[in-house]
Protein backbone atom coordinates (compact mmCIF):
# COMPACT_ATOMS: atom_id res chain seq x y z
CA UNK A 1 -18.54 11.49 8.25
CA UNK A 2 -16.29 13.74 10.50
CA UNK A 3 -15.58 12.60 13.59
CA UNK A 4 -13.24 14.76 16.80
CA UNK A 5 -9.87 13.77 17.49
CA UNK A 6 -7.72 15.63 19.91
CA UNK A 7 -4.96 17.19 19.95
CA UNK A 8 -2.95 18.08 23.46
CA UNK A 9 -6.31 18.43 24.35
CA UNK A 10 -7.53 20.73 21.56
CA UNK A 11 -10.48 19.12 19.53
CA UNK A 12 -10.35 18.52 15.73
CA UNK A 13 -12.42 17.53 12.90
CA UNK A 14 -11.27 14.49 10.85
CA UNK A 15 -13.02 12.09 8.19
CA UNK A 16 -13.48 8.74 10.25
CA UNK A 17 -12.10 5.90 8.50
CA UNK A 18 -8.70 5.14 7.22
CA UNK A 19 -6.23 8.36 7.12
CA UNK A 20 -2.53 8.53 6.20
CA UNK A 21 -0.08 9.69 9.05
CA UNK A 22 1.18 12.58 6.30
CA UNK A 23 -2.76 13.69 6.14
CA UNK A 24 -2.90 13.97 9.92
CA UNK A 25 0.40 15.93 10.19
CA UNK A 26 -1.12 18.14 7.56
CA UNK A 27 -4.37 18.66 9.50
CA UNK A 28 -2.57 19.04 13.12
CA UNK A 29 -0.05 21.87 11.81
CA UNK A 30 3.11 20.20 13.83
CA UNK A 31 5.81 20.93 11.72
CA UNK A 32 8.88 21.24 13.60
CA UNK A 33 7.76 18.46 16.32
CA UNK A 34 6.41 14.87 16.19
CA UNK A 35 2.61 13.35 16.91
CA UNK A 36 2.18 10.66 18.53
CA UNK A 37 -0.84 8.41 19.48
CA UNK A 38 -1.74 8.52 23.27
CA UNK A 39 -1.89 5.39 25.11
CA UNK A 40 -3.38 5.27 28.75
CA UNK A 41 -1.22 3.39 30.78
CA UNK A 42 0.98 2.89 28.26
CA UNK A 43 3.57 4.21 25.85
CA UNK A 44 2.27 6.60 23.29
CA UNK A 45 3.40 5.26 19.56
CA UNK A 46 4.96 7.93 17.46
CA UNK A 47 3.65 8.46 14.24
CA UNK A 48 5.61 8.09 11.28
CA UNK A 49 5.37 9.73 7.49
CA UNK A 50 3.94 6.84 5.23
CA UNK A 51 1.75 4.80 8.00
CA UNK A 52 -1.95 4.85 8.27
CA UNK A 53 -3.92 4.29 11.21
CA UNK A 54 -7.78 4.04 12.25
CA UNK A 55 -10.12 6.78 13.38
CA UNK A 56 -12.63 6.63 14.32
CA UNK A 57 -13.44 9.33 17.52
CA UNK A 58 -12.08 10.74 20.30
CA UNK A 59 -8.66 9.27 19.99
CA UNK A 60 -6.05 11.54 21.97
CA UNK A 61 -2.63 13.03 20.33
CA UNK A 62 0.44 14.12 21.83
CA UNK A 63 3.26 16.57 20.46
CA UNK A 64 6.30 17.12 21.37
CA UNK A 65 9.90 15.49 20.70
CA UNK A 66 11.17 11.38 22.07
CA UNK A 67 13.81 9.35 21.64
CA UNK A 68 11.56 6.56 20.90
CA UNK A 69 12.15 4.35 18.01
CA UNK A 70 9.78 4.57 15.10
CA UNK A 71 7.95 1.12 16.03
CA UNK A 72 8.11 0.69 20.65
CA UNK A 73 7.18 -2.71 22.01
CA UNK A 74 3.88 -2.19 24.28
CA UNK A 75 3.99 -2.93 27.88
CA UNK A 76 -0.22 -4.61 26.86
CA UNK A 77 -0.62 -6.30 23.99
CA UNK A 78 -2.86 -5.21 20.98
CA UNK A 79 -5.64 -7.69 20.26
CA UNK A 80 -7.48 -5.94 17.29
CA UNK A 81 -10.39 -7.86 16.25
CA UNK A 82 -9.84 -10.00 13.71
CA UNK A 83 -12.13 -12.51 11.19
CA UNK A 84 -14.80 -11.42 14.44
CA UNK A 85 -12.73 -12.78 17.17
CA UNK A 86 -10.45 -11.79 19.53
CA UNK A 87 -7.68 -14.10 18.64
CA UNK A 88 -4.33 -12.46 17.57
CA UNK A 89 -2.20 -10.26 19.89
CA UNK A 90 0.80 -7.93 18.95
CA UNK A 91 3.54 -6.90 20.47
CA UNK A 92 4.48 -3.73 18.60
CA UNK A 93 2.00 -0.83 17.77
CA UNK A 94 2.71 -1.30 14.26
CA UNK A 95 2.40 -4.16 11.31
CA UNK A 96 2.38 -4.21 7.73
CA UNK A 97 -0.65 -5.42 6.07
CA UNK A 98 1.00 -8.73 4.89
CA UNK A 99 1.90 -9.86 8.08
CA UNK A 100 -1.30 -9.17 9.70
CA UNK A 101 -2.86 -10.71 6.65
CA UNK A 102 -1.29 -13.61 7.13
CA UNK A 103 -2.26 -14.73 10.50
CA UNK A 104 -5.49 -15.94 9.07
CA UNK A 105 -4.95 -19.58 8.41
CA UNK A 106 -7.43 -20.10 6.03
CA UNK A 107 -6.44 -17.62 3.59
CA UNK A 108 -2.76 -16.49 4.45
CA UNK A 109 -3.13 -15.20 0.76
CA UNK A 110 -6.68 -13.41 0.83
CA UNK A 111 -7.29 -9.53 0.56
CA UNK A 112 -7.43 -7.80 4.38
CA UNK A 113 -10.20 -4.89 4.99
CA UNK A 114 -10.26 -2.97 7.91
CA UNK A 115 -14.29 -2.98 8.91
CA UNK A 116 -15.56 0.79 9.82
CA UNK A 117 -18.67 0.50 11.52
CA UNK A 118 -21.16 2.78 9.23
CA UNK A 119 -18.47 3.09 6.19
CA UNK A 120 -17.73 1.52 3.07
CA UNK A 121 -14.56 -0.93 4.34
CA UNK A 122 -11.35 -0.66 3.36
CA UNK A 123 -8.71 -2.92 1.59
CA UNK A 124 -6.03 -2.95 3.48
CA UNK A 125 -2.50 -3.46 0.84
CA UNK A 126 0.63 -5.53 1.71
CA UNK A 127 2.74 -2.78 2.07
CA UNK A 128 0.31 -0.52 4.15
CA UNK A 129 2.08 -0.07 7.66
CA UNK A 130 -0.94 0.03 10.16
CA UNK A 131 -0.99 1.68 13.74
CA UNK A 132 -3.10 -0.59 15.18
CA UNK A 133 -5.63 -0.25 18.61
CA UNK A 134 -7.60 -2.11 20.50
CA UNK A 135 -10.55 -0.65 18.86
CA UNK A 136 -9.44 -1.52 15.03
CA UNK A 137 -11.72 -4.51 13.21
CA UNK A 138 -9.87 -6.44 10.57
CA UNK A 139 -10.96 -9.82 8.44
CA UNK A 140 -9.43 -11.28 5.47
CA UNK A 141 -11.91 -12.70 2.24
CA UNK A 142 -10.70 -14.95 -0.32
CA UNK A 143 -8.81 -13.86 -3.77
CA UNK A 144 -10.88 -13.82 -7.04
CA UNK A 145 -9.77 -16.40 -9.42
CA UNK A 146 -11.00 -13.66 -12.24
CA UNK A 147 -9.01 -10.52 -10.22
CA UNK A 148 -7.47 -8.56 -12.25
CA UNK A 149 -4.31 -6.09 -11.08
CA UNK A 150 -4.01 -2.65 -13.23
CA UNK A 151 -0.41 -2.27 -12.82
CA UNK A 152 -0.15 1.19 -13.96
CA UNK A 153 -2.59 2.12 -11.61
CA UNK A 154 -0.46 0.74 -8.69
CA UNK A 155 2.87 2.27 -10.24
CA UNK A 156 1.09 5.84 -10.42
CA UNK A 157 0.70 5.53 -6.79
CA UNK A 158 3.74 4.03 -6.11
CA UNK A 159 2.13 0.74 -4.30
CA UNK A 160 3.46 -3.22 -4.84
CA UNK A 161 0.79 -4.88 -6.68
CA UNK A 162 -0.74 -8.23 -5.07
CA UNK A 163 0.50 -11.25 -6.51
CA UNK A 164 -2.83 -12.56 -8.41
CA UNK A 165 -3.15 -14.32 -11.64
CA UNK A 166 -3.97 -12.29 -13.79
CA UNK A 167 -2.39 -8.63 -14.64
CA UNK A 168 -3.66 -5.55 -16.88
CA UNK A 169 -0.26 -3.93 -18.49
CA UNK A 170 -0.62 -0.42 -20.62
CA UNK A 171 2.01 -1.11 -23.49
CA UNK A 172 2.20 2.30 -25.34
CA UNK A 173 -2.00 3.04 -25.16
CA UNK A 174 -3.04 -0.74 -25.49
CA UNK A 175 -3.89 -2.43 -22.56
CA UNK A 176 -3.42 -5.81 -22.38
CA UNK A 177 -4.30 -9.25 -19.50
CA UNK A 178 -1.95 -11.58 -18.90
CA UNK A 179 -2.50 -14.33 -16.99
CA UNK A 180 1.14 -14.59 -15.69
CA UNK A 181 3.11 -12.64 -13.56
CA UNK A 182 5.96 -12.68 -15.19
CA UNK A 183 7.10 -12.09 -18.97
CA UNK A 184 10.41 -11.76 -21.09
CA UNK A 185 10.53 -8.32 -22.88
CA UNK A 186 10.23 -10.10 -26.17
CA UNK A 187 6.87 -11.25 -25.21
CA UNK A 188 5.59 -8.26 -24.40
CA UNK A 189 6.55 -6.60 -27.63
CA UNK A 190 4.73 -9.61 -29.04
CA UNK A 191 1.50 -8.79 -27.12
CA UNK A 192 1.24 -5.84 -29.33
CA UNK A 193 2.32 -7.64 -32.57
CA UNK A 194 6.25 -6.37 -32.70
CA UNK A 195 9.32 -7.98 -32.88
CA UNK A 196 12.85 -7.43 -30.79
CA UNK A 197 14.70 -7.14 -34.36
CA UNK A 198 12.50 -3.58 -34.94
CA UNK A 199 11.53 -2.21 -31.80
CA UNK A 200 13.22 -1.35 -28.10
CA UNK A 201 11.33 -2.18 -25.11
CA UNK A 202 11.09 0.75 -22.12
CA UNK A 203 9.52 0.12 -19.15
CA UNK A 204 8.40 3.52 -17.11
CA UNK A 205 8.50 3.96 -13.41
CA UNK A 206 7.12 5.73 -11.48
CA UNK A 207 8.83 9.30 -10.61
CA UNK A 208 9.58 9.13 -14.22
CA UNK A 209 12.63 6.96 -14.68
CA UNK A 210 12.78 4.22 -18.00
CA UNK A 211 14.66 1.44 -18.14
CA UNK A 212 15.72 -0.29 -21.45
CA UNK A 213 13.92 -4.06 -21.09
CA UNK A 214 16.28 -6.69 -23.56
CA UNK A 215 14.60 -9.22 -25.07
CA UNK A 216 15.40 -11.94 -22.82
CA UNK A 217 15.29 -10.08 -19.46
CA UNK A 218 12.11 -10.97 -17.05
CA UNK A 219 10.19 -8.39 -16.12
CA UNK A 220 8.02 -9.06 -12.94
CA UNK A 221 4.69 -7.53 -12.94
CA UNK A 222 4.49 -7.39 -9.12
CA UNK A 223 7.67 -5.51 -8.74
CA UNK A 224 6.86 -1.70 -7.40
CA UNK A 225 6.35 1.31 -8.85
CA UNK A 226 6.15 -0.10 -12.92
CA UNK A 227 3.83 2.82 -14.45
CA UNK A 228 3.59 0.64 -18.09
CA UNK A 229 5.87 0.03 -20.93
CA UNK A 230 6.94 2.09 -24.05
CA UNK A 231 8.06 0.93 -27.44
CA UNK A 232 10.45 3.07 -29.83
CA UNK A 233 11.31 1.90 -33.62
CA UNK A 234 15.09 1.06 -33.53
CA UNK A 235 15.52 2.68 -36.74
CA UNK A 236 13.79 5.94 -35.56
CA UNK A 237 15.93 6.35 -32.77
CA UNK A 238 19.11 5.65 -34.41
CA UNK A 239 18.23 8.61 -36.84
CA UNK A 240 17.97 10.75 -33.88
CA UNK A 241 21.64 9.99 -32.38
C-alpha cells in the first residue's frame, strides 16, 4: 500500500510499513545533503545510512546540512506503544531492536514486531537501529522452543543471528541442525562424516572472505556475517601448492 510522505513540503509516494533509511535517500534524490525527520516542537532527528524507521503517512522531511550528532536527545520523550500500552519512554530518537526488546519483562528474550495497522507485521532484529515516533506500535511474543536460525541466510544479508537453540549450517551443499550454538571445527567436519586428519575446515563470510577453522577452534554460530562452511581434501590442496 503506498502511502504520501513529504518532502520540504513536496509530496511523495512510499510503501507504508518498515523502510530502510538508504531506501528513503534513494527515493528523495538528496545526495549531496542530509534528511532528516521533522519534529513539531522539537528537534528534527537526522537520518542515518543503515537505520529503519516507520511510515506510515504524512510524516514531514527536512533537507539540508546540521551539526547534529547522528542520535540528539529529545526535548519530549518518545512513548511508542508497546505490548498495547503506553508504558516505556525514550530519551533519544533512536534504539536498537535489542534494547527496546528488552524492556518487556516477561520475555527480555522474545522476538519484537513492529504492528502496521492493515499489514503483515514485522520482526524487528537485534541489530535493527529504529527511528522511533510517537505513532510506532511495538510488542514482543515468546521464542519457539522448535525455531530454527538459517545462518547462511543471515550471513548473505549480513545480519547477527538470534541466539536460539537450534541452528541450520550449509557445510559444502548439506545442510545440517544443530541444537547448539557453538561447535569445534572438528565437529563440524564430523557432521558431514570427515575427519581433521583428511580434510581443512573454511568458514565463508560474507563479502567473500574464508577463514581456515582448526580443529579445536570454536566457532560461534551467532557471530555475524558467517555465509556457511567449506571443506577441501588436504591432500588435494597440497598437490596444488
Amino acid at each position: 500500500m503506498k502511502v504520501q510522505i513529504y518532502v520540504n513540503g513536496e509530496a511523495k509516494l512510499v510503501d507504508r510499513g518498515l523502510i530502510s533509511v538508504d531506501e528513503l535517500y534513494q527515493i528523495v534524490g538528496c545526495e549531496k545533503n542530509s534528511l532528516f525527520l521533522n519534529r513539531e516542537h522539537d528537534i528534527d532527528i537526522p537520518l542515518c545510512s543503515g537505520e529503519h524507521l516507520i511510515v506510515r503517512g504524512d510524516e514531514q522531511f527536512v533537507v539540508g546540512k546540521s551539526t547534529l550528532e547522528s542520535n540528539p536527545p529529545v526535548r519530549k520523550p518518545h512513548q511508542p506503544e508497546f505490548n498495547g500500552q503506553r508504558t516505556i519512554s525514550l530519551s533519544k530518537a533512536k534504539i536498537l531492536g535489542k534494547d527496546l526488546k528488552c524492556r518487556d519483562e516477561t520475555f527480555p528474550d522474545g522476538r519484537l514486531f513492529v504492528d502496521i495497522e492493515g499489514s503483515v507485521d514485522v520482526e524487528i532484529s537485534d541489530e535493527m537501529l529504529l527511528v522511533v515516533k510517537d505513532t510506532d506500535s511495538f510488542f514482543v511474543i515468546p521464542k519457539s522452543e522448535d525455531e530454527i536460525v538459517d545462518t547462511e541466510e543471515c550471513g548473505k544479508h549480513d545480519r547477527r543471528p538470534p541466539q536460539v537453540r537450534k541452528y541450520r549450517i550449509r557445510i559444502d551443499g548439506q545442510r545440517c541442525i544443530v541444537d547448539t550454538s557453538e561447535l569445534t571445527g572438528a565437529a563440524i567436519l564430523a557432521l558431514v562424516g570427515k575427519e581433521p586428519n583428511e580434510w581443512f575446515l573454511n568458514q565463508k563470510l560474507h563479502g567473500g572472505r574464508r577463514e581456515r577453522i582448526a580443529p579445536d577452534d570454536v566457532v560461534d554460530f551467532s557471530r555475524k556475517g558467517i555465509e556457511r562452511f567449506e571443506t577441501v581434501r588436504k591432500e588435494a590442496q597440497q598437490g596444488n601448492v
